[in-house]
Protein backbone atom coordinates (compact mmCIF):
# COMPACT_ATOMS: atom_id res chain seq x y z
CA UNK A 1 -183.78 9.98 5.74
CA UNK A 2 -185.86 13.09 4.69
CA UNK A 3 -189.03 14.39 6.12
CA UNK A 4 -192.01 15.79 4.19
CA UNK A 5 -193.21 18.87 4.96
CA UNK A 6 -196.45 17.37 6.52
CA UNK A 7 -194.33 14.94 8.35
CA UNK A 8 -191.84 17.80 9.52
CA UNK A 9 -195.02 19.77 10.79
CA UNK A 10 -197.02 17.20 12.50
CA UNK A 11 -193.47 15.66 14.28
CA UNK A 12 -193.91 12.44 13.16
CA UNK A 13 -190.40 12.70 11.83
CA UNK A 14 -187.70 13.67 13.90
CA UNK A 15 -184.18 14.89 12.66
CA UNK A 16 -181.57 13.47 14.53
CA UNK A 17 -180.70 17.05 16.31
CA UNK A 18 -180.17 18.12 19.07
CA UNK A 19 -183.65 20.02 20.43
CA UNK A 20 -184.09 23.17 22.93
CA UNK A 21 -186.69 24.31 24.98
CA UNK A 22 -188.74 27.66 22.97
CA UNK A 23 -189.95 30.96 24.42
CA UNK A 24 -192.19 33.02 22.35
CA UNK A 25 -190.30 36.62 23.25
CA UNK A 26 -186.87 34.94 23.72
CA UNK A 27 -186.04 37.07 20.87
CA UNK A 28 -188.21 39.55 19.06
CA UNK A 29 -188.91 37.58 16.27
CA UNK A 30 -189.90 33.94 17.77
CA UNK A 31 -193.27 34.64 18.72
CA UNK A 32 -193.85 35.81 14.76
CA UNK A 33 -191.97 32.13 13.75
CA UNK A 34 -194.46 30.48 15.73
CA UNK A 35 -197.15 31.69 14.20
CA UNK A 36 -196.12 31.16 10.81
CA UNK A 37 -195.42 28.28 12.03
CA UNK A 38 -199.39 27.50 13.13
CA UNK A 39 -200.12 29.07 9.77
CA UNK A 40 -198.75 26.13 7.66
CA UNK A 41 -199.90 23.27 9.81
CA UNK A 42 -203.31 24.76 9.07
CA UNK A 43 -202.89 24.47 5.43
CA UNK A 44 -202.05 20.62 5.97
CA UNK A 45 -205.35 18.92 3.87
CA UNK A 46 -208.08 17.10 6.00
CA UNK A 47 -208.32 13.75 5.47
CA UNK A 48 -211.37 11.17 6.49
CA UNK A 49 -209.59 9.76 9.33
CA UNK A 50 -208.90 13.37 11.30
CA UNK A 51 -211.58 13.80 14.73
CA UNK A 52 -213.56 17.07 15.09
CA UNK A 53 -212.17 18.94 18.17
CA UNK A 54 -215.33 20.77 19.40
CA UNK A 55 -213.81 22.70 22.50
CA UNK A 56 -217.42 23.21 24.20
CA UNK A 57 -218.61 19.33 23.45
CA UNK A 58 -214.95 18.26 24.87
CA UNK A 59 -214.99 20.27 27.93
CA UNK A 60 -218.25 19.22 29.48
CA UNK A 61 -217.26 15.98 29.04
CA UNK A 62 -214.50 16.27 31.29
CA UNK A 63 -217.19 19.01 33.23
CA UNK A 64 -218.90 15.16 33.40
CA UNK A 65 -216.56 12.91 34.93
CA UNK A 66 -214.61 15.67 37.43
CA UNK A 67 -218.59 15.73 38.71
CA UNK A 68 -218.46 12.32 39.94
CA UNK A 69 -215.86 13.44 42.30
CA UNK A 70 -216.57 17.25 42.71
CA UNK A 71 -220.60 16.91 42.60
CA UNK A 72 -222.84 18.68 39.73
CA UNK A 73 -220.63 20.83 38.45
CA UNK A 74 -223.40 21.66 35.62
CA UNK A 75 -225.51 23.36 38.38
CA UNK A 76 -222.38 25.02 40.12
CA UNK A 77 -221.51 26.70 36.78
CA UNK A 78 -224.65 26.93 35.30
CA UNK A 79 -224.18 30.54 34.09
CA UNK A 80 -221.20 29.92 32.57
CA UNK A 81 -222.71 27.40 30.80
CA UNK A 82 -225.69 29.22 29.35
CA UNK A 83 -223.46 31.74 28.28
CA UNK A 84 -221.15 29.41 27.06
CA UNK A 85 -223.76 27.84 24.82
CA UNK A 86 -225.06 30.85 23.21
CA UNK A 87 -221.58 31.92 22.17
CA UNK A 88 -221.16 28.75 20.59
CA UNK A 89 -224.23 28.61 18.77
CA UNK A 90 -223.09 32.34 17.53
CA UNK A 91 -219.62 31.14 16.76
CA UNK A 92 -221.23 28.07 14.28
CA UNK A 93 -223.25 30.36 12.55
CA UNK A 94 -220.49 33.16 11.73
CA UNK A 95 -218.68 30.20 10.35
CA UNK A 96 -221.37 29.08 8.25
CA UNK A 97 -222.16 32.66 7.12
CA UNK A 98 -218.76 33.77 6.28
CA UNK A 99 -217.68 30.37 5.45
CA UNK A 100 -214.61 30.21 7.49
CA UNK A 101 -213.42 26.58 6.71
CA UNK A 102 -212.00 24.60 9.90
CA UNK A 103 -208.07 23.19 9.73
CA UNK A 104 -206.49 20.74 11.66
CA UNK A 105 -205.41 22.25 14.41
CA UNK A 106 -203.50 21.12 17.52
CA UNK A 107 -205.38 22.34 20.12
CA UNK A 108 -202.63 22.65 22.93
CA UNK A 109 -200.63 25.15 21.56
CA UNK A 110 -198.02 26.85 24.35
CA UNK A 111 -194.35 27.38 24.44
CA UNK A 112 -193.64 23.73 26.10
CA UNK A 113 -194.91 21.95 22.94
CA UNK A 114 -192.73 24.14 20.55
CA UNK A 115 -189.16 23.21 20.49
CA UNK A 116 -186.26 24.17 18.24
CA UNK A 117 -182.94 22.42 16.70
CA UNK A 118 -179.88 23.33 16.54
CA UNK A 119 -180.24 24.88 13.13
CA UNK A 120 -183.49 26.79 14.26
CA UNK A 121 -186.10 24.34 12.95
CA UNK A 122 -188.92 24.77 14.80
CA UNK A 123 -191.24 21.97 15.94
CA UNK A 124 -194.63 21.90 17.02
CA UNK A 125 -194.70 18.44 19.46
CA UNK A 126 -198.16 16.85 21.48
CA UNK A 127 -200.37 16.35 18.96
CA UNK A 128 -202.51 14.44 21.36
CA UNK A 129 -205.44 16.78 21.20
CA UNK A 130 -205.46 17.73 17.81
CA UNK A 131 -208.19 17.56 15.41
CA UNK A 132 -210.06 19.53 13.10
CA UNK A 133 -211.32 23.03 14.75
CA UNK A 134 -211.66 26.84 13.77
CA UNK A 135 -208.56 28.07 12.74
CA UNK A 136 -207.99 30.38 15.10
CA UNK A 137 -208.21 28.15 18.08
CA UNK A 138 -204.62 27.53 18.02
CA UNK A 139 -204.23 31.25 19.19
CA UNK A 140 -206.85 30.91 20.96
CA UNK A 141 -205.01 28.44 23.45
CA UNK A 142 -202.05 31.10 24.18
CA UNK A 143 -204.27 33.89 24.46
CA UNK A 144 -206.94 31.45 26.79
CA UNK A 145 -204.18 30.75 28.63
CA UNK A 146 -201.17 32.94 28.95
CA UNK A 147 -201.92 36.45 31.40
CA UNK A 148 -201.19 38.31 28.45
CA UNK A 149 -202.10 41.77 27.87
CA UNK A 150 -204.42 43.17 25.09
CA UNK A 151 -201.44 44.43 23.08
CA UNK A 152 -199.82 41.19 23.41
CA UNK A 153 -202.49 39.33 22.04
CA UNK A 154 -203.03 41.56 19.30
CA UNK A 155 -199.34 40.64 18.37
CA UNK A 156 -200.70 37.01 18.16
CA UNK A 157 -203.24 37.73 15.76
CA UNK A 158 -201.18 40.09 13.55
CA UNK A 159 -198.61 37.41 13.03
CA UNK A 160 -200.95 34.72 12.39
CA UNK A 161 -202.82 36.52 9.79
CA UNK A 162 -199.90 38.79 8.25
CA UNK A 163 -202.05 42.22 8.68
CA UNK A 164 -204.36 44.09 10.78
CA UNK A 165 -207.87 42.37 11.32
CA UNK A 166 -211.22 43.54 10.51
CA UNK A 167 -213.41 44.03 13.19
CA UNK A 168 -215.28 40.91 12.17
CA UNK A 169 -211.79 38.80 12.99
CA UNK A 170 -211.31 40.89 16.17
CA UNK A 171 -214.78 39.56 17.40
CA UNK A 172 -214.27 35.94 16.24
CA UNK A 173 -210.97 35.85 17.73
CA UNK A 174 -212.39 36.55 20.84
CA UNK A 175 -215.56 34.49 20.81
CA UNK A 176 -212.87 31.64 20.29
CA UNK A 177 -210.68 32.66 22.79
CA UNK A 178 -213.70 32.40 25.60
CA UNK A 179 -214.89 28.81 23.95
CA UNK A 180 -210.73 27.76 23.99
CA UNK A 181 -210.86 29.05 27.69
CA UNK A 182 -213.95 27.08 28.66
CA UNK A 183 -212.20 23.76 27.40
CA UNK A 184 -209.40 24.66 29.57
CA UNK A 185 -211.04 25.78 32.45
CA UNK A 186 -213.09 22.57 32.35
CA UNK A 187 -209.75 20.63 31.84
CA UNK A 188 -208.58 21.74 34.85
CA UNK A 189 -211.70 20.91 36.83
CA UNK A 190 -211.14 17.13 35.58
CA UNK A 191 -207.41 17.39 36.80
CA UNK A 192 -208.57 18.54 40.04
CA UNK A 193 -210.87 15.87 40.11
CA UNK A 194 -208.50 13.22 39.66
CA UNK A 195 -205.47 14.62 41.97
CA UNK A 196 -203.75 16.43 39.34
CA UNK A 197 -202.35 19.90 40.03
CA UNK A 198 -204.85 21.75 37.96
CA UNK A 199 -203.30 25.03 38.16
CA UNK A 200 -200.89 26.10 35.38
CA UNK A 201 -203.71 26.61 33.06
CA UNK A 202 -206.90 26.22 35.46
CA UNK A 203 -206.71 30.24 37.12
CA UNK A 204 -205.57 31.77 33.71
CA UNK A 205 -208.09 30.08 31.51
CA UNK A 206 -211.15 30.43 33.95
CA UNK A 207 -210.11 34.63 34.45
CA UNK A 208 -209.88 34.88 30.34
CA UNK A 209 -213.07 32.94 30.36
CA UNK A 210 -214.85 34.88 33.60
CA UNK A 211 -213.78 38.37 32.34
CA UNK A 212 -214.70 38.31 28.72
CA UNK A 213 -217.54 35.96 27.52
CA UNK A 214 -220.10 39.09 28.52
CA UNK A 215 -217.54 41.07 26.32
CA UNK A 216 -217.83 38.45 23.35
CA UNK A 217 -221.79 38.34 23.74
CA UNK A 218 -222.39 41.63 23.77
CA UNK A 219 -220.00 41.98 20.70
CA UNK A 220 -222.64 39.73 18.70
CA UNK A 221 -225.19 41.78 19.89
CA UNK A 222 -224.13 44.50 18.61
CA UNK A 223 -224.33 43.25 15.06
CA UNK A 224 -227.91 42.26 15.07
């Protein structure tokens, strides 16, 4: 049979194909594909049935049950937290100001969950964690959690929005980036907690997270 567009981009139609693993830079152009490819699940319309994914609300509650094992994890990272929270407040009211309108978005977004057929149809696959969130959370996962460098990133961004950013974007794509992180690094605390190797995105989310939520503050600051 056919698949929709919608039904194409949220893989709950499958061709009958044969699928391959994806790399972002296994040729110069895939990591651009995979952004455009982002870029059209986010145009997908919200319907009433589609959960808010708040990254901050979602990662202490994991933060909450890996305590039971780990102890008070709150008090442990309690600077993190504060920080945490005031980015997030700053975050929700630059999207209210500049009314930057949330998507669904998949909220797991790495090169394991893309894969590709034989006629280089790309799929975006895991849509466990999805839910509606900022728009540029999606990046935000690969950039949370991949030890990219700043150029690299910036290649990211360019292809998702088709242009250079404003300084404005620049700033809210790396607030989001440090809230994304925070999920993740609290993600791997509660897969720690429960026996889980928690390292693949543990280290790389809690150094993006560690090394620039002063960065993203002080970016805000800046603009008061």
């Amino acid at each position: 049979g056919t698949c929709s567009t919608e039904q194409k981009l949220l893989k709950s139609c499958s061709p009958s194909k044969n699928f391959t693993a994806f790399f972002f830079f296994s040729s110069s152009d895939k990591y651009e594909k995979a952004m455009e490819y982002i870029h059209k699940t986010h145009e997908i319309p919200i319907t009433d049935d589609v959960k808010v994914f708040d990254d901050v609300a979602e990662g202490k509650k994991l933060m909450k049950i890996a305590s039971a094992t780990k102890g008070n994890l709150f008090r442990e990272f309690e600077d993190i937290i504060e920080k945490v929270n005031i980015l997030d407040g700053l975050v929700k009211a630059e999207q209210e100001k500049y009314g930057i309108e949330p998507v669904i978005s998949h909220n797991d977004v790495y090169e394991p969950n893309y894969i590709a057929n034989e006629d280089k149809e790309l799929y975006l696959i895991d849509w466990e964690y999805a839910g509606i969130n900022d728009p540029l959370n999606d990046i935000a996962c690969i950039i949370a959690r991949y030890d990219y460098t700043e150029e690299v990133r910036e290649m990211f961004l360019k292809a998702y929005f088709g242009r250079e950013l404003t300084e404005a974007e620049h700033r809210h794509a790396r607030a989001q980036a440090v809230l994304c992180a925070f999920y993740w690094f609290c993600w791997g605390l509660y897969k720690g907690s429960v026996g889980d190797d928690d390292g693949f995105f543990f280290m790389p989310s809690y150094r993006y997270l560690s090394t620039h939520i002063d960065e993203a503050l002080e970016s805000y600051e800046a603009i008061k």
